[in-house]
Protein backbone atom coordinates (compact mmCIF):
# COMPACT_ATOMS: atom_id res chain seq x y z
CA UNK A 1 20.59 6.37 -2.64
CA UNK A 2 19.14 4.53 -5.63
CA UNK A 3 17.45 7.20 -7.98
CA UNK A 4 15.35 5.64 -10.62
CA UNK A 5 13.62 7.60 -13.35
CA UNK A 6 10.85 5.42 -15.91
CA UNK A 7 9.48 6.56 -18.87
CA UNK A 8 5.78 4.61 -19.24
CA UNK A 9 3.62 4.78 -22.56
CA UNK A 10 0.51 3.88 -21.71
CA UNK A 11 -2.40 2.81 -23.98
CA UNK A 12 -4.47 5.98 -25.15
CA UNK A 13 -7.61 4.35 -23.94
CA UNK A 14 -5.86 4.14 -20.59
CA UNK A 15 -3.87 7.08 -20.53
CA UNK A 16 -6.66 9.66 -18.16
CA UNK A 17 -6.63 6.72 -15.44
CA UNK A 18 -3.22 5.98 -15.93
CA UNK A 19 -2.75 7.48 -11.96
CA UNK A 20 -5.89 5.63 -10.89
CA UNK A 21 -4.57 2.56 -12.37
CA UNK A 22 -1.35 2.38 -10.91
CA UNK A 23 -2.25 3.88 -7.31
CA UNK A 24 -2.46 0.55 -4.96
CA UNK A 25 1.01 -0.02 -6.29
CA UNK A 26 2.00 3.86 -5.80
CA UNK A 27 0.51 4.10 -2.53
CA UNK A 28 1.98 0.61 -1.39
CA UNK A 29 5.46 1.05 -2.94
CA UNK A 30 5.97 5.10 -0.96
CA UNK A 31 4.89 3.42 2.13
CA UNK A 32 7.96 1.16 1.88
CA UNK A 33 10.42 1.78 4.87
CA UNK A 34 12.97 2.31 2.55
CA UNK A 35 11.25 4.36 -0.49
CA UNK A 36 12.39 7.95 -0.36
CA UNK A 37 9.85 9.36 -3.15
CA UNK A 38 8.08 7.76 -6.16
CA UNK A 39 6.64 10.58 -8.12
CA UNK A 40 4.30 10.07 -11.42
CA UNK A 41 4.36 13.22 -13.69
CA UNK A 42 2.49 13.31 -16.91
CA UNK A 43 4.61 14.63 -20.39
CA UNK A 44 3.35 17.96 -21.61
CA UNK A 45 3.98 16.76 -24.61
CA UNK A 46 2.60 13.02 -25.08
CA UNK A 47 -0.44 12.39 -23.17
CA UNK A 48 0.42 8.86 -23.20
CA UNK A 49 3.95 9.21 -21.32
CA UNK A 50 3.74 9.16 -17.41
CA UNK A 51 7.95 9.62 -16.05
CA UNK A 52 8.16 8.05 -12.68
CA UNK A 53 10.60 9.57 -10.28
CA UNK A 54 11.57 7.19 -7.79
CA UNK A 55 14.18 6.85 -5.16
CA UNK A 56 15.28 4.06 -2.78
CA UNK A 57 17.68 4.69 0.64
CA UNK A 58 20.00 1.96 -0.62
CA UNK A 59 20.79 -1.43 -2.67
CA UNK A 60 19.06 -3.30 -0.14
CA UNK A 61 15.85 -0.93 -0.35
CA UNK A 62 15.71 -1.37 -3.76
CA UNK A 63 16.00 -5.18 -3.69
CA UNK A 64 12.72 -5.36 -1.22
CA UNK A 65 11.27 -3.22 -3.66
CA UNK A 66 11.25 -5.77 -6.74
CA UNK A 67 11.02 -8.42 -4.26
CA UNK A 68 8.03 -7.27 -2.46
CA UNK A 69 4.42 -8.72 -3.22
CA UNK A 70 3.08 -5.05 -4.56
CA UNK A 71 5.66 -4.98 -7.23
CA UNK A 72 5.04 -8.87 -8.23
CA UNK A 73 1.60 -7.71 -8.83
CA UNK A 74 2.33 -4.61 -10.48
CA UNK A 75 3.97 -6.84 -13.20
CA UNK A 76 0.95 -8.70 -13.73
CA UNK A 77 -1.37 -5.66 -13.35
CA UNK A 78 0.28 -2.86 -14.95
CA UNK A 79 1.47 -4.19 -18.58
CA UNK A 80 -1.68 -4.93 -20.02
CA UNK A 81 -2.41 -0.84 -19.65
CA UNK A 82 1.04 -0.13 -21.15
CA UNK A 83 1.95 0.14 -25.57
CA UNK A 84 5.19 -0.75 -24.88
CA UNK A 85 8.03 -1.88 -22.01
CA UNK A 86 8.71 0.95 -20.02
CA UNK A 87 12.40 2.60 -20.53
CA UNK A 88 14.48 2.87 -17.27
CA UNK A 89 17.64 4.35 -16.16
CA UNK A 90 18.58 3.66 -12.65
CA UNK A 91 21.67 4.68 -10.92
CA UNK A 92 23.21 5.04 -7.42
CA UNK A 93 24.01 8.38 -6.00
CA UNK A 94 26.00 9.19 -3.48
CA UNK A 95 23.47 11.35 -1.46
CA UNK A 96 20.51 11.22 0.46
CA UNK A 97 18.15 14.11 -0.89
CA UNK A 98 17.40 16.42 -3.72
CA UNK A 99 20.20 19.13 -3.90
CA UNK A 100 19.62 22.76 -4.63
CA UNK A 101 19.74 23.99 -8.28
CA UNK A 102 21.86 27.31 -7.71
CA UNK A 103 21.94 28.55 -10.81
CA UNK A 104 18.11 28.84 -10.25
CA UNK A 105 18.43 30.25 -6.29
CA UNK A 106 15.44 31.67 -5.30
CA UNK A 107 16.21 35.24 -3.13
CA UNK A 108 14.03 36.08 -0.51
């Protein structure tokens, strides 16, 4: 899979509506055939700083992401909300889900 992970700093006066803001995109983008999440969290610390957790099945899922009309409009309606460019790291991973964190197994 492609696992993506986006750091966005959004303008304070934007910043509450930040989810509001970005959900036609959101909702369009996880109902992609080959989107496997795409996650917004909010940093306890900044208030500003929404991480995006995103993953796509494979290459070619991830190139009809950025080639699909909801992300062409994203770039046009997303930046002027943003303080800065958003920070990215994106890397393939040879797997198709979230593994277990053992060292945190939860005994029932």
């Amino acid at each position: 899979m492609i696992f993506i992970t986006a750091k966005f700093r959004v303008l304070p006066e934007h910043a509450d509506r930040w989810p509001e803001i970005a959900d036609a995109f959101t909702q369009a983008t996880r109902s992609e055939p080959g989107c496997l999440w795409f996650e917004w969290s909010r940093s306890v610390e900044d208030p500003d700083e929404y991480v995006l957790v995103e993953a796509f099945r494979d290459d070619e899922a991830g190139a009809a992401h950025v080639q699909s009309a909801h992300f062409k409009a994203a770039q046009e309606t997303l930046p002027p909300h943003l303080a800065e460019t958003p920070r990215i790291v994106n890397f393939a991973v040879p797997q198709e889900d979230w593994s277990l964190l053992g060292e945190m197994e939860v005994k029932k």
